[in-house]
C-alpha atoms as a PDB file:
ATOM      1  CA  UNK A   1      -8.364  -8.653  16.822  1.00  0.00           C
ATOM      2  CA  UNK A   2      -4.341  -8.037  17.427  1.00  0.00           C
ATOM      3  CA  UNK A   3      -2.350  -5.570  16.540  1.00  0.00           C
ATOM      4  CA  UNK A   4      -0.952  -6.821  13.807  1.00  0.00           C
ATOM      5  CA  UNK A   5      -4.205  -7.845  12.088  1.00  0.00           C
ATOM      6  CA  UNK A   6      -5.697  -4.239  12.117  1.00  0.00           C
ATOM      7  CA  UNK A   7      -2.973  -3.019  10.810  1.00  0.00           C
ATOM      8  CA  UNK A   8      -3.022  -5.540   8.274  1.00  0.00           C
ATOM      9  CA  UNK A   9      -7.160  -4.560   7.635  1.00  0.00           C
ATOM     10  CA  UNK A  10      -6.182  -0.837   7.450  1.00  0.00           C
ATOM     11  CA  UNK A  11      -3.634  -1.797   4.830  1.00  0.00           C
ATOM     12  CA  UNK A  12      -6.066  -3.833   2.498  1.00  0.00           C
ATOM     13  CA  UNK A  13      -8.682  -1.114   2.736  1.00  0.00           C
ATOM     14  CA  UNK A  14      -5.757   1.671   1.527  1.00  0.00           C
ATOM     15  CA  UNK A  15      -4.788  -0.751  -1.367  1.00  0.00           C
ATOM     16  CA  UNK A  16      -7.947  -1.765  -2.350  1.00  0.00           C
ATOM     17  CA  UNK A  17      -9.240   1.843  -1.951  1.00  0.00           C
ATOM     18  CA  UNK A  18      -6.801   3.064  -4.104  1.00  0.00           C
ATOM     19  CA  UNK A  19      -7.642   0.648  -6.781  1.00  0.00           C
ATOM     20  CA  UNK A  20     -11.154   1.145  -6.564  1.00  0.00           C
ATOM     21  CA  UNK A  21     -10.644   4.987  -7.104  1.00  0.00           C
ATOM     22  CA  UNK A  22      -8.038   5.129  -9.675  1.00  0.00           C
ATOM     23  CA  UNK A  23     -10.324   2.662 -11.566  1.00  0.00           C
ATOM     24  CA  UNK A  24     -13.750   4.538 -11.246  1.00  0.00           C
ATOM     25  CA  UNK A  25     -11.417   7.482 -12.325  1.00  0.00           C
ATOM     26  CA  UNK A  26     -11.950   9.575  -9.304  1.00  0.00           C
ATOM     27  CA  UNK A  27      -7.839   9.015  -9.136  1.00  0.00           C
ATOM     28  CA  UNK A  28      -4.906   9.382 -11.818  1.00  0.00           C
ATOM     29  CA  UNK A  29      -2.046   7.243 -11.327  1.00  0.00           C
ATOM     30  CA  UNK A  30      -0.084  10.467 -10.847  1.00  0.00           C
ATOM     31  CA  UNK A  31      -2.161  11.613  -7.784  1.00  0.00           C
ATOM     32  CA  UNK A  32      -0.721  12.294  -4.489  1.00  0.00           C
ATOM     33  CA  UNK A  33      -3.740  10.708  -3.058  1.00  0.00           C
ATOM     34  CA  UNK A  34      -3.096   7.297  -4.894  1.00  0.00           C
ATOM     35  CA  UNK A  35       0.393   7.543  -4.685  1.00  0.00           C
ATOM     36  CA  UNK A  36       0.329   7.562  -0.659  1.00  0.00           C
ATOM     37  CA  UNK A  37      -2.625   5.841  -0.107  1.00  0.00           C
ATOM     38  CA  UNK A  38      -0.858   2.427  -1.773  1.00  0.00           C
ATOM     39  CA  UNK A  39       2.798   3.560   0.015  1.00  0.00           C
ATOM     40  CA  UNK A  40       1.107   3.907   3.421  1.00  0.00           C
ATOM     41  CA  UNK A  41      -1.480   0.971   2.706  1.00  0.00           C
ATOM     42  CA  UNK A  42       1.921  -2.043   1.862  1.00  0.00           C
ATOM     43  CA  UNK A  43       3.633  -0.528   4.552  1.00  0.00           C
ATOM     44  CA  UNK A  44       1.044  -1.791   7.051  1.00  0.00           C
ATOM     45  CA  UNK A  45       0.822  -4.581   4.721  1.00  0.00           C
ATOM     46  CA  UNK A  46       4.477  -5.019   5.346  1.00  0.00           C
ATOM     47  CA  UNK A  47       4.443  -4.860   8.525  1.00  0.00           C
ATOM     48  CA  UNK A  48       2.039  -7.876   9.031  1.00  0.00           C
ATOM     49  CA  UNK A  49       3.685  -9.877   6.422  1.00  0.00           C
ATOM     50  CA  UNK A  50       6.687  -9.358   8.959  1.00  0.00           C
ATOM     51  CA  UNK A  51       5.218 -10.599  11.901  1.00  0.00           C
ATOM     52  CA  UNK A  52       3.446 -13.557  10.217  1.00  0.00           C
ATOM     53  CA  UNK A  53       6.558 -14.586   8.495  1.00  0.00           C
ATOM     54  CA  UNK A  54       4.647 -14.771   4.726  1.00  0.00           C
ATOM     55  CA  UNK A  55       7.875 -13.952   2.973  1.00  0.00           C
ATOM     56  CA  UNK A  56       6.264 -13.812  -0.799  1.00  0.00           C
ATOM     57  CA  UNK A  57       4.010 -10.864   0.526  1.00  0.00           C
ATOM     58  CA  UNK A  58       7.043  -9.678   2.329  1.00  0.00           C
ATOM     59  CA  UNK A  59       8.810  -9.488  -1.538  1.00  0.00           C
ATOM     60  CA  UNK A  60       5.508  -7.883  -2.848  1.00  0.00           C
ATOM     61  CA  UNK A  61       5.187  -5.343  -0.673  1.00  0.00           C
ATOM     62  CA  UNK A  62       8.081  -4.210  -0.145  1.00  0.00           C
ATOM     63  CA  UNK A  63       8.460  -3.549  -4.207  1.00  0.00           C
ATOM     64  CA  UNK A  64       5.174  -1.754  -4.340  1.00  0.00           C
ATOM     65  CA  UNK A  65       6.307  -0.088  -1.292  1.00  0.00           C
ATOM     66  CA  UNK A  66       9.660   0.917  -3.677  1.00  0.00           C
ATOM     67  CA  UNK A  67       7.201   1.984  -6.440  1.00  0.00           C
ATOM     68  CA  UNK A  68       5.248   4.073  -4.676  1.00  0.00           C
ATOM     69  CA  UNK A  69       8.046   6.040  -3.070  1.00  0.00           C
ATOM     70  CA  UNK A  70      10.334   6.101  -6.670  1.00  0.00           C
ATOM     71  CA  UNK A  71       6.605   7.928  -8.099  1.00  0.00           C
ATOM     72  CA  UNK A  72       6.318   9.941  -5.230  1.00  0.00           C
ATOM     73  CA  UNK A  73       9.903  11.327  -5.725  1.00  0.00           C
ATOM     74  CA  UNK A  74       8.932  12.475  -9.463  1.00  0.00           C
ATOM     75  CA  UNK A  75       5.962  14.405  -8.400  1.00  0.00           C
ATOM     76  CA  UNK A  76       8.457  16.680  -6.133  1.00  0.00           C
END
């Protein structure tokens, strides 16, 4: 496995993490956990949408990279 594809693993598992707990309601949407755990998970996301050149996942993370950090800033 390269470099770019762990970091692309370790960004599903942060995403999909984060679903999985906000759903079972272990999370709330206004959690610092959840909050970084989706910015930090589509960053690495990013990052191997980047090198792969996959330009609509490019677009979607980046925006849910946006959202994460615009919810971050209210919690401060």
């Amino acid at each position: 496995m390269n470099f770019e594809d762990f970091f692309g693993w370790i960004g599903m598992l942060l995403v999909l993490g984060a679903y999985s707990l906000i759903s079972w309601g272990v999370f709330v949407a206004q959690s610092l956990g959840y909050v970084l755990m989706n910015a930090v998970g589509s960053l690495f996301l990013l990052y191997l949408a980047l090198k792969k050149k996959a330009f609509p996942l490019v677009f979607l993370n980046g925006v849910w990279i946006l959202i994460s950090l615009i919810s971050l800033i209210r919690m401060i």
